[in-house]
C-alpha atoms as a PDB file:
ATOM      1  CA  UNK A   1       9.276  -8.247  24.145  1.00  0.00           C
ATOM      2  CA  UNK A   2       8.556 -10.599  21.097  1.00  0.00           C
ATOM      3  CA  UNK A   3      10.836 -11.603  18.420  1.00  0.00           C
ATOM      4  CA  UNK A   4       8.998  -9.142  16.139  1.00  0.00           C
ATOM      5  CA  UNK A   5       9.273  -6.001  18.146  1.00  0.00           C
ATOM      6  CA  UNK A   6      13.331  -6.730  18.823  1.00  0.00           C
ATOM      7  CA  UNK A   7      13.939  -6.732  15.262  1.00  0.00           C
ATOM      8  CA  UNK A   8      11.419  -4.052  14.239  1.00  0.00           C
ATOM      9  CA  UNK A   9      13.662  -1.771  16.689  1.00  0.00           C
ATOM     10  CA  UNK A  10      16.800  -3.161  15.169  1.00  0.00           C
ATOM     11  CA  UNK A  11      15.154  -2.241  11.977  1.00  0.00           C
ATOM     12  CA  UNK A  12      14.628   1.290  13.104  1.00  0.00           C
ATOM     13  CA  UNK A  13      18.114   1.704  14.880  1.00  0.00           C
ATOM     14  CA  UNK A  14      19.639   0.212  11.682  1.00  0.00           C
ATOM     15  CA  UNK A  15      17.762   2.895   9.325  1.00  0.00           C
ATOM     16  CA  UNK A  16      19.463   5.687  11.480  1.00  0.00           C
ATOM     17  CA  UNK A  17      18.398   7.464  14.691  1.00  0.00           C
ATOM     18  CA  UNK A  18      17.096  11.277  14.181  1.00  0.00           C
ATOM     19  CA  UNK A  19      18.875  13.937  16.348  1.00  0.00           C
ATOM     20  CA  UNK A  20      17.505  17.117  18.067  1.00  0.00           C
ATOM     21  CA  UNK A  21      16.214  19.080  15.687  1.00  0.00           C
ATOM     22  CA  UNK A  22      15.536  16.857  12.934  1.00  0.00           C
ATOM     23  CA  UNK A  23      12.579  15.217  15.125  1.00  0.00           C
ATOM     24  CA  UNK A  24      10.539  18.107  14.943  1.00  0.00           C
ATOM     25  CA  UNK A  25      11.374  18.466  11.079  1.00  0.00           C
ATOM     26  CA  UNK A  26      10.591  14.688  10.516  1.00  0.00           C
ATOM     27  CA  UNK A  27       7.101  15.132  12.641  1.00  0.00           C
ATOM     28  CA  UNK A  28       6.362  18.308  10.661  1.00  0.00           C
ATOM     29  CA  UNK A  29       6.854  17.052   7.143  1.00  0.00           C
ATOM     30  CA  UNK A  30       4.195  14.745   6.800  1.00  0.00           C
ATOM     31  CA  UNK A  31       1.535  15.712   4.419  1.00  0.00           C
ATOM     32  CA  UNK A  32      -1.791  15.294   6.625  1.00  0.00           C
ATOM     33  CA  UNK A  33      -3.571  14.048   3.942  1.00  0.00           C
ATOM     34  CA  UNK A  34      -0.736  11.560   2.400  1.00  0.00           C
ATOM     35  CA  UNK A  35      -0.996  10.461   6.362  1.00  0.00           C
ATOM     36  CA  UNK A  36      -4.350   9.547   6.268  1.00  0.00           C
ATOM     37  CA  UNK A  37      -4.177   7.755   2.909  1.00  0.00           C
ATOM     38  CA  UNK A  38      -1.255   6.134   4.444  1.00  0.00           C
ATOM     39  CA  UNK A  39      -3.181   4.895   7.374  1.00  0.00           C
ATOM     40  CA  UNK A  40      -6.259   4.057   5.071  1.00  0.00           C
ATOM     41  CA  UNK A  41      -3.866   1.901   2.605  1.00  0.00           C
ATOM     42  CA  UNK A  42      -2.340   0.014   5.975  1.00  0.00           C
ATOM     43  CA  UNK A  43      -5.942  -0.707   7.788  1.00  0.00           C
ATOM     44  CA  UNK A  44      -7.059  -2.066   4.497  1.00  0.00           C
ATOM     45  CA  UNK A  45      -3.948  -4.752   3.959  1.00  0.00           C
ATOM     46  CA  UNK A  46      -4.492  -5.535   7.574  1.00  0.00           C
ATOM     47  CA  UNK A  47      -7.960  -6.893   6.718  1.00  0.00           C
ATOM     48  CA  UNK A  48      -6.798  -8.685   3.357  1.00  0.00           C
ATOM     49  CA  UNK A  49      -3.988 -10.107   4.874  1.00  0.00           C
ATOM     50  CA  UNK A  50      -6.216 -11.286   8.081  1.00  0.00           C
ATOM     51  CA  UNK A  51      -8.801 -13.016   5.479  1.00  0.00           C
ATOM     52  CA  UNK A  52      -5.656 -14.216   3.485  1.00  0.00           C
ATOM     53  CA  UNK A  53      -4.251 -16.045   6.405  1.00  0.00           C
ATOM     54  CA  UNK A  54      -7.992 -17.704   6.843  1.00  0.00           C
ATOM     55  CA  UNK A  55      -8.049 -18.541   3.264  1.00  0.00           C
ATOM     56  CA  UNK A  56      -4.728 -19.424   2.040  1.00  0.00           C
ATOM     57  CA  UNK A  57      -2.772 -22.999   3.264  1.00  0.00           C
ATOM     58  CA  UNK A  58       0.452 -21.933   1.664  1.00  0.00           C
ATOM     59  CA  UNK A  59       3.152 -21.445   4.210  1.00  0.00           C
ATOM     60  CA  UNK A  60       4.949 -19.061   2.728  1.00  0.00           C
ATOM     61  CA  UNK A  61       2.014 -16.796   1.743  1.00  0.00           C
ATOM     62  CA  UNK A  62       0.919 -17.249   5.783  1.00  0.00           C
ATOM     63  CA  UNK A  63       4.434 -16.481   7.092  1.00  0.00           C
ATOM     64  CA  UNK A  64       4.798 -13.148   4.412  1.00  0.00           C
ATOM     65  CA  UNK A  65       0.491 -12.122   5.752  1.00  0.00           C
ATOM     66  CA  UNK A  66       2.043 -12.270   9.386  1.00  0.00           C
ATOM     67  CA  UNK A  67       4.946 -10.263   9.075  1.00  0.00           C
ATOM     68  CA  UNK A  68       2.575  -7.770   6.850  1.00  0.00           C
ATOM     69  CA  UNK A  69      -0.150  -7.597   9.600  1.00  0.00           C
ATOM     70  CA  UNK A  70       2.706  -6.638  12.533  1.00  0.00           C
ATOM     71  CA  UNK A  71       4.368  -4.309   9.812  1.00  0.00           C
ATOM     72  CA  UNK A  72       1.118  -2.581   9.064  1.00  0.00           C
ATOM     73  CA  UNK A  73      -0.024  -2.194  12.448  1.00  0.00           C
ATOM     74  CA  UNK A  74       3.309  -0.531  13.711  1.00  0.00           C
ATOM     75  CA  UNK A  75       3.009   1.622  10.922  1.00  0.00           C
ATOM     76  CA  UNK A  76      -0.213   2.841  11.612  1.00  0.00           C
ATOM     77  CA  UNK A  77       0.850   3.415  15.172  1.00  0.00           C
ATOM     78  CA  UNK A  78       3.762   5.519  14.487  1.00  0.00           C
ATOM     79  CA  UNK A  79       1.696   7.802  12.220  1.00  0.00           C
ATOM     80  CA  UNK A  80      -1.102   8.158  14.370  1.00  0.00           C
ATOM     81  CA  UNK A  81       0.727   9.734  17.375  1.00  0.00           C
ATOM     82  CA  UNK A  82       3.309  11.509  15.091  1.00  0.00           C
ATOM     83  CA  UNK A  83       6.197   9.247  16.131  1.00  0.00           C
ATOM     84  CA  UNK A  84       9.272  10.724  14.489  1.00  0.00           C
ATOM     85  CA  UNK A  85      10.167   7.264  13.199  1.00  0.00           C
ATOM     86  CA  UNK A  86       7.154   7.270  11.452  1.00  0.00           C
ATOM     87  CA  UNK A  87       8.428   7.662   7.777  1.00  0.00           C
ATOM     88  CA  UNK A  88      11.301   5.276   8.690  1.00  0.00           C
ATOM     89  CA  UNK A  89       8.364   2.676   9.755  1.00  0.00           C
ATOM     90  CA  UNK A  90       6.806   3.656   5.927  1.00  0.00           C
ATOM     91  CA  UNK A  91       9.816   2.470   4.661  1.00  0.00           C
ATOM     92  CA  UNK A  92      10.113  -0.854   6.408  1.00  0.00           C
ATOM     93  CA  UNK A  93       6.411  -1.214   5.112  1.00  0.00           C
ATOM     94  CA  UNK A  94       6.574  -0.642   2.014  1.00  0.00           C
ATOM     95  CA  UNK A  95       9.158  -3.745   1.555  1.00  0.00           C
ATOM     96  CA  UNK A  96       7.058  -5.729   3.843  1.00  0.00           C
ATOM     97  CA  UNK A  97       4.373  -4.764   1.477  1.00  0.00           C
ATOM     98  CA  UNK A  98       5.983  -5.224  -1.568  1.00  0.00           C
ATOM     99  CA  UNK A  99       7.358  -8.950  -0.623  1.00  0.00           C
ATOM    100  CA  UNK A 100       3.929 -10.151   1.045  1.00  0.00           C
ATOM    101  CA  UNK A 101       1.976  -8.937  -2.593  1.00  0.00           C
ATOM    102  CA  UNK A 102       5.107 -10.951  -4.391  1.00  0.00           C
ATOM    103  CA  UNK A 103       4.372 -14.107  -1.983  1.00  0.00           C
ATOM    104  CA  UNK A 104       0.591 -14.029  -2.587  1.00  0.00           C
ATOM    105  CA  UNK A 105       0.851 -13.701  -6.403  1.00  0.00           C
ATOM    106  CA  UNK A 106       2.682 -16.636  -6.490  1.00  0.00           C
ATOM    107  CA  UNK A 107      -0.240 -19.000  -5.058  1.00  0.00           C
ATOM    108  CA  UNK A 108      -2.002 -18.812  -8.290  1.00  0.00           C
ATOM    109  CA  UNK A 109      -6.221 -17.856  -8.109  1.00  0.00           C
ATOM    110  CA  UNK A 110      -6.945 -18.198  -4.571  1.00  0.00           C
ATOM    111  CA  UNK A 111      -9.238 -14.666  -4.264  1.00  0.00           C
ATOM    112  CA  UNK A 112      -7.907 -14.115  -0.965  1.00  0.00           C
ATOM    113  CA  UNK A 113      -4.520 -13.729  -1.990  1.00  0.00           C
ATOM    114  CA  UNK A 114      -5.492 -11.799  -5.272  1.00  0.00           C
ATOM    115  CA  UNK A 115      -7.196  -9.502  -2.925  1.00  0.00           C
ATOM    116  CA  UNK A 116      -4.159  -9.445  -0.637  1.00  0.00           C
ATOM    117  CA  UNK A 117      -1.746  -9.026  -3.106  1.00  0.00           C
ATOM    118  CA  UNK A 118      -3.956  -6.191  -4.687  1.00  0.00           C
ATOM    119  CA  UNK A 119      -3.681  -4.528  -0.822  1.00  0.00           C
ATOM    120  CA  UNK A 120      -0.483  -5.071  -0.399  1.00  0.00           C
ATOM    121  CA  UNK A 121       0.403  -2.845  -3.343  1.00  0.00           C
ATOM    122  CA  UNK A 122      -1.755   0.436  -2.577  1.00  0.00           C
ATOM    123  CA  UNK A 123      -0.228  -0.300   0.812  1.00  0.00           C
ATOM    124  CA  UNK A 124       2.996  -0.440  -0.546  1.00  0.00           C
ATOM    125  CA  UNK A 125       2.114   2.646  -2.913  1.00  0.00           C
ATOM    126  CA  UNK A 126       0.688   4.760   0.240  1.00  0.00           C
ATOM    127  CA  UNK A 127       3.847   3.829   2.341  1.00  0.00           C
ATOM    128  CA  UNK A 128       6.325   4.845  -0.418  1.00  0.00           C
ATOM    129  CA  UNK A 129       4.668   8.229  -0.642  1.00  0.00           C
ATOM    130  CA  UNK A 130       5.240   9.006   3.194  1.00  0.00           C
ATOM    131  CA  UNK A 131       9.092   7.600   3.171  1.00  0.00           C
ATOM    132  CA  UNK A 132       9.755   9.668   0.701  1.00  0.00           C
END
């Protein structure tokens, strides 16, 4: 198991476990079409962050397009088999999101990370809608 996945499941265990009944409720809630605006939002900051990582040579703005590219895909994973952890994923996005648009803003007019940052908020946006 990588680095990544340990803490991702720390992440998760730290957020709270569901119980019984509340995993059905948490599966349930999720607005269909919120989901697939969700998943939409993520898939797109993938691909920014991807060409980012190509484009950019700051180290910072590489290390935040990583951790946004693992982030994202986990998300999209969780809401595509109806994980109950799904909206607790969302959540851990959205930061991940939020931090990684932050990072790339800071590198000035590189396009990739305008394009990145822009991503990273509608991602951010999307994910804050399904947390919540």
């Amino acid at each position: 198991m990588t680095s990544f996945h340990q803490m991702l499941i720390a992440c998760v265990a730290a957020v709270g476990v569901l119980g019984g009944g509340q995993l059905a409720e948490a599966t349930q809630k999720a607005d269909p079409a919120g989901k697939e605006a969700c998943i939409k939002a993520c898939n797109e900051c993938l691909r920014a962050c991807r060409e980012c990582l190509v484009g950019c040579e700051c180290p910072t703005c590489k290390k935040s397009c990583l951790t946004c590219i693992e982030t994202c895909r986990t998300c999209v994973a969780l809401m595509e088999f109806d994980s109950p952890f799904a909206d607790k994923m969302c959540e851990i996005c959205e930061a991940v999101c939020e931090q990684c648009a932050d990072e790339c803003t800071k590198c000035g007019d590189m396009p990739c990370c305008k394009k990145c940052a822009e991503a990273c908020r509608k991602c951010h946006d999307a994910c804050e809608a399904m947390a919540h």
